[in-house]
PDB file of N, CA and C in Angstrom:
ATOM      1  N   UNK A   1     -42.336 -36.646-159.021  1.00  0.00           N
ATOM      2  CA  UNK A   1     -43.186 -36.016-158.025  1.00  0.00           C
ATOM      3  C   UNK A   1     -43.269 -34.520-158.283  1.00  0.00           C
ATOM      4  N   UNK A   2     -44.712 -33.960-158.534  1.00  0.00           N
ATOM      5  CA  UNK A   2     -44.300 -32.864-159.135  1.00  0.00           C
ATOM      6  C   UNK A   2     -44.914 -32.122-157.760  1.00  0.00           C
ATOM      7  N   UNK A   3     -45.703 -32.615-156.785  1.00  0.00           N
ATOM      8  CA  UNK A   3     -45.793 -31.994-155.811  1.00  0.00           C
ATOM      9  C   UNK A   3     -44.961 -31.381-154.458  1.00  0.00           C
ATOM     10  N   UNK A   4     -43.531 -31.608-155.136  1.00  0.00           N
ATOM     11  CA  UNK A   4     -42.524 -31.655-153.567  1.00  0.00           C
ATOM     12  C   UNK A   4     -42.063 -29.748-153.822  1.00  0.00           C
ATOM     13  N   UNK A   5     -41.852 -29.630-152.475  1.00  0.00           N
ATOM     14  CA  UNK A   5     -41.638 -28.370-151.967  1.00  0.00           C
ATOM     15  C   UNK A   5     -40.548 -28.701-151.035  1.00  0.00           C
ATOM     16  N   UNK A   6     -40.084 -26.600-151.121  1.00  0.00           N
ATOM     17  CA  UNK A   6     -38.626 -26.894-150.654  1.00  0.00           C
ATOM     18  C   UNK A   6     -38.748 -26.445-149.145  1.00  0.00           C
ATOM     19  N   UNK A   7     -40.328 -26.618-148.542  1.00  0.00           N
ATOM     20  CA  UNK A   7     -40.273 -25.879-147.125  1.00  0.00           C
ATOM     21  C   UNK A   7     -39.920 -24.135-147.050  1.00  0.00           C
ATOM     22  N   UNK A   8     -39.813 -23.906-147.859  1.00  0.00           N
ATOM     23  CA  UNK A   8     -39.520 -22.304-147.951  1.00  0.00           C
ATOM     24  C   UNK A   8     -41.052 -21.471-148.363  1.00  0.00           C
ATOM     25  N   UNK A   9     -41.644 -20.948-147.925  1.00  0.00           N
ATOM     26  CA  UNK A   9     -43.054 -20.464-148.178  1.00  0.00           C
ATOM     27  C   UNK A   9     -42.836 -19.636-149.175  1.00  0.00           C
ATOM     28  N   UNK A  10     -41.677 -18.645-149.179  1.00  0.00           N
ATOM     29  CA  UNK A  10     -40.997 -17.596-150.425  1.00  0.00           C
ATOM     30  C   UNK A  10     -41.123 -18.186-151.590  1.00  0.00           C
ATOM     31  N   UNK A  11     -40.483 -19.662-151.478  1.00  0.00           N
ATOM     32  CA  UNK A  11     -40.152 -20.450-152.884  1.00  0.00           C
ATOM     33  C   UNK A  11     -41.444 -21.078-153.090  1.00  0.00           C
ATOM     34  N   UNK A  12     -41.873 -21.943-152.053  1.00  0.00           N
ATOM     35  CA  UNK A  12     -42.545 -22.078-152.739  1.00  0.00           C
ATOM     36  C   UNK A  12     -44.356 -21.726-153.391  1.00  0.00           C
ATOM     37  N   UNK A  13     -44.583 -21.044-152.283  1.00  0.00           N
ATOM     38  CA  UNK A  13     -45.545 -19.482-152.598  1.00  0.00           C
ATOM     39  C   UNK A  13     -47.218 -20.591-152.650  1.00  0.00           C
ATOM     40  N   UNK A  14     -47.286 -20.909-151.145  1.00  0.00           N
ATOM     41  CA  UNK A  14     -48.386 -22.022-151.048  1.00  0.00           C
ATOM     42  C   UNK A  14     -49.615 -21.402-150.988  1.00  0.00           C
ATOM     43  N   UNK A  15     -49.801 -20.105-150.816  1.00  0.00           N
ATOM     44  CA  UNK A  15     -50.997 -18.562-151.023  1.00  0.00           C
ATOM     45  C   UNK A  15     -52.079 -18.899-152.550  1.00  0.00           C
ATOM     46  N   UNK A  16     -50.991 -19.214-153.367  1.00  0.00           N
ATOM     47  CA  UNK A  16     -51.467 -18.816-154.999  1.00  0.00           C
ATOM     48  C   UNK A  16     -52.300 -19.738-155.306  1.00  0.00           C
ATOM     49  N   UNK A  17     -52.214 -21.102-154.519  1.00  0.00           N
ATOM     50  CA  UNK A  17     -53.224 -22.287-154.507  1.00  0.00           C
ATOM     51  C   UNK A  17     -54.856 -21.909-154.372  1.00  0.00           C
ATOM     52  N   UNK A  18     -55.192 -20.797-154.173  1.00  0.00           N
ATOM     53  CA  UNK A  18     -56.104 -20.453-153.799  1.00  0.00           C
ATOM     54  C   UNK A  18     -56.752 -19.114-155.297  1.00  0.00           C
ATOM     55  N   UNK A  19     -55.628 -18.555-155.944  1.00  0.00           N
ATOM     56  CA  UNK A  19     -56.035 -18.012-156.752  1.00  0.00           C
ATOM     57  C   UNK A  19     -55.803 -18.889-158.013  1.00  0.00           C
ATOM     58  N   UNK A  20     -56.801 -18.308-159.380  1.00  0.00           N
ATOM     59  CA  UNK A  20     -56.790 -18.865-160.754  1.00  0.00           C
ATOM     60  C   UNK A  20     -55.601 -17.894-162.059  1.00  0.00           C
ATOM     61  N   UNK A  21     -55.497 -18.743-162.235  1.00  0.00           N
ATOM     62  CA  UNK A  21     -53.854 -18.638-163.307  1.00  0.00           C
ATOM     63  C   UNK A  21     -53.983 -16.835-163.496  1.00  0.00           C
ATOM     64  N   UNK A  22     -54.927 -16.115-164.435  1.00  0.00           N
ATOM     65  CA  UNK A  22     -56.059 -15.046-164.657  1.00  0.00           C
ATOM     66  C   UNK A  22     -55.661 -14.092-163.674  1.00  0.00           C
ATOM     67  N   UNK A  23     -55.625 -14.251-162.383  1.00  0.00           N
ATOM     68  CA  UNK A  23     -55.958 -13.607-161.203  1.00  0.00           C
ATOM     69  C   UNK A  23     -53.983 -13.517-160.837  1.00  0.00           C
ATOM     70  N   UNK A  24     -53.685 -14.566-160.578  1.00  0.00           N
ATOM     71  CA  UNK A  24     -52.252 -14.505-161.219  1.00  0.00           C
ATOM     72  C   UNK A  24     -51.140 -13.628-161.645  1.00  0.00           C
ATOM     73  N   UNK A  25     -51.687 -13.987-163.179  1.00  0.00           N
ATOM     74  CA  UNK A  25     -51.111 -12.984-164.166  1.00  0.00           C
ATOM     75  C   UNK A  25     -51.453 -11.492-164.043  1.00  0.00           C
ATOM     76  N   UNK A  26     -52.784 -11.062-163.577  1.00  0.00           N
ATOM     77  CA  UNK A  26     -53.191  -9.630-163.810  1.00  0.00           C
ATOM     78  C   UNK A  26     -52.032  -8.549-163.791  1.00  0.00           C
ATOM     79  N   UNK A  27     -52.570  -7.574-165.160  1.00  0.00           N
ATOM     80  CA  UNK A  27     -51.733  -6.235-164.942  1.00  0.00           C
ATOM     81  C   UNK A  27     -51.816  -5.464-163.487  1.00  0.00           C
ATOM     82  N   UNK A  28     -50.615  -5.247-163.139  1.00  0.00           N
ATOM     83  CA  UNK A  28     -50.816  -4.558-161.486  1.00  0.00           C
ATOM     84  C   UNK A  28     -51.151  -2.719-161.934  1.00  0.00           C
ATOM     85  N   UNK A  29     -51.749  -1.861-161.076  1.00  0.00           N
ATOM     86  CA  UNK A  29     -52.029  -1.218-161.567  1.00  0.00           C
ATOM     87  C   UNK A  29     -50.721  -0.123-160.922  1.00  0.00           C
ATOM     88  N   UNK A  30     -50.616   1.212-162.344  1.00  0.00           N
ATOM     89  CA  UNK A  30     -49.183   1.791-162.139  1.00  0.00           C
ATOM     90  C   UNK A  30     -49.330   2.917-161.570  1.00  0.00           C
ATOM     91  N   UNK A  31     -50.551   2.973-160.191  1.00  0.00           N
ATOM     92  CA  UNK A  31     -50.150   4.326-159.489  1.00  0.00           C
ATOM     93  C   UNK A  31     -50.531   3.798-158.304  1.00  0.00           C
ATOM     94  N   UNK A  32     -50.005   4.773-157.447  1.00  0.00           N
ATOM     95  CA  UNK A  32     -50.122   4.949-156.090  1.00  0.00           C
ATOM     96  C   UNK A  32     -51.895   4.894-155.368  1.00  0.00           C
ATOM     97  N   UNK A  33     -51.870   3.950-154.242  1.00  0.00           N
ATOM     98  CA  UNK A  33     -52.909   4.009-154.039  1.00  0.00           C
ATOM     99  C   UNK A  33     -53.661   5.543-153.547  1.00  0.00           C
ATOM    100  N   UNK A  34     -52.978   6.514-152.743  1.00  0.00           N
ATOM    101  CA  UNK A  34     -53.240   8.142-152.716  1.00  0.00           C
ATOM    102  C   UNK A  34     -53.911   8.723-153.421  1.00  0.00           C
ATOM    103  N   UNK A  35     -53.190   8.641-155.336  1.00  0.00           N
ATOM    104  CA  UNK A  35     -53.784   9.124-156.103  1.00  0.00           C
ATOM    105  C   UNK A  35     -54.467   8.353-156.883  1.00  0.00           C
ATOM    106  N   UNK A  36     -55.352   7.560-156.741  1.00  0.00           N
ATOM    107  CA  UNK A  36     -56.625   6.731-156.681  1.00  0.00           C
ATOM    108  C   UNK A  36     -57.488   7.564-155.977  1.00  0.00           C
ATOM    109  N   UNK A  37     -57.097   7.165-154.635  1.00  0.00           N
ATOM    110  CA  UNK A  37     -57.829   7.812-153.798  1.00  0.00           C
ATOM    111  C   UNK A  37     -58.395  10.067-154.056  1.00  0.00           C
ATOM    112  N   UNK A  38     -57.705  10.214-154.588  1.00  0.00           N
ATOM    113  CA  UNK A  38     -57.200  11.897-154.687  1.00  0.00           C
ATOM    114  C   UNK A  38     -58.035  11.856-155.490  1.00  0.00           C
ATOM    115  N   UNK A  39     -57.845  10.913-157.161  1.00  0.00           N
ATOM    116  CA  UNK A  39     -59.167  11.417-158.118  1.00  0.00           C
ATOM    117  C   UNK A  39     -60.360  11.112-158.056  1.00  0.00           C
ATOM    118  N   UNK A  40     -60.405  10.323-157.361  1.00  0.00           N
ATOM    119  CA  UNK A  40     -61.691   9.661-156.961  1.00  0.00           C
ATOM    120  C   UNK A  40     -62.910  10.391-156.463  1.00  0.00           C
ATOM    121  N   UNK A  41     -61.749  11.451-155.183  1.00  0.00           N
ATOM    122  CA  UNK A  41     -62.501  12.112-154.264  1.00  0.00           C
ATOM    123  C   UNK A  41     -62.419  13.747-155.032  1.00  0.00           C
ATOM    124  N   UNK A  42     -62.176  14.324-156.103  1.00  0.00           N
ATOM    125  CA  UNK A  42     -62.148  15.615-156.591  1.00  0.00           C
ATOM    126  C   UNK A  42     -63.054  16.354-156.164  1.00  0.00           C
ATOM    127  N   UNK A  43     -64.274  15.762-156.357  1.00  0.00           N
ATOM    128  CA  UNK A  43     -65.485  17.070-156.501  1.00  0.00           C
ATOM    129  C   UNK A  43     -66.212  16.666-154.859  1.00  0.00           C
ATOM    130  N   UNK A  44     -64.922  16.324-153.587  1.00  0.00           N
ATOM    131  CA  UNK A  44     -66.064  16.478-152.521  1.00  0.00           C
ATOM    132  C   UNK A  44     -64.343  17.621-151.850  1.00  0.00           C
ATOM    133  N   UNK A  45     -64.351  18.811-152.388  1.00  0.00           N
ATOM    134  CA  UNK A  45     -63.782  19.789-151.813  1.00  0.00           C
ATOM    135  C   UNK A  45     -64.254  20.406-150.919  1.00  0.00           C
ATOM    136  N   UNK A  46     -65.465  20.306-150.221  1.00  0.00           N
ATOM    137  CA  UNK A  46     -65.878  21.113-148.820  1.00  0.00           C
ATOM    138  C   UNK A  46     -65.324  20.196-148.368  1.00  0.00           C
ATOM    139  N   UNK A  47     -64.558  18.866-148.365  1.00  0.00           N
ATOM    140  CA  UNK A  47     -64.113  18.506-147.086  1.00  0.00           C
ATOM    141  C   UNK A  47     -62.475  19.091-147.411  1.00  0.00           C
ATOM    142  N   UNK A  48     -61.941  19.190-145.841  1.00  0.00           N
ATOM    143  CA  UNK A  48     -60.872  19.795-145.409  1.00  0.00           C
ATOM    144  C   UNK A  48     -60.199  18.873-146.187  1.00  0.00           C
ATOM    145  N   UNK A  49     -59.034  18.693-147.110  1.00  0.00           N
ATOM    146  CA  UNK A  49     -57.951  17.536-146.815  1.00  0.00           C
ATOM    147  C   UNK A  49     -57.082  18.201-146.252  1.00  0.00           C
ATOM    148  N   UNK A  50     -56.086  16.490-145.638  1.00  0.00           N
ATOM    149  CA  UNK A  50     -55.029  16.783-144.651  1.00  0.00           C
ATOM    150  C   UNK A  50     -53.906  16.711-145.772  1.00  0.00           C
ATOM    151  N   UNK A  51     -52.994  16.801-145.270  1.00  0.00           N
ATOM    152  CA  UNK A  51     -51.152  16.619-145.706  1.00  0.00           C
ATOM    153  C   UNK A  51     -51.043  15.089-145.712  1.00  0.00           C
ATOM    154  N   UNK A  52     -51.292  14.427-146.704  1.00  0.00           N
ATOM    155  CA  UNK A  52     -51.525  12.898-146.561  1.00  0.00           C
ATOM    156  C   UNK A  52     -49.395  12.313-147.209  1.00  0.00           C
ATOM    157  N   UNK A  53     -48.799  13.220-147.822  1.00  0.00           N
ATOM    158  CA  UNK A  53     -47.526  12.820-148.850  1.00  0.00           C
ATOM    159  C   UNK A  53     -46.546  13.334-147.328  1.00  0.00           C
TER     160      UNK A  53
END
């Protein structure tokens, strides 16, 4: 039975049923969502930023 589960949602991670192997595996990306956000927004400096760190 290759369908049995141990009742543990941690273990057995019943979410991923919904994504493809691809989607899965993906490289996670290695920065902070902030500075995403920070370069993204460079060239709109008339707005104020706050103290976001």
């Amino acid at each position: 039975m290759a369908d049995r589960t141990t009742g543990y949602p941690s273990v057995d991670k019943p979410w991923l049923k919904y994504y493809t192997e691809e989607q899965i595996n993906a490289e996670l990306p290695k920065y902070k969502i902030i500075d995403y956000l920070e370069r993204q927004n460079k060239g709109y400096s008339s707005v104020q930023r706050c103290k976001l760190r």
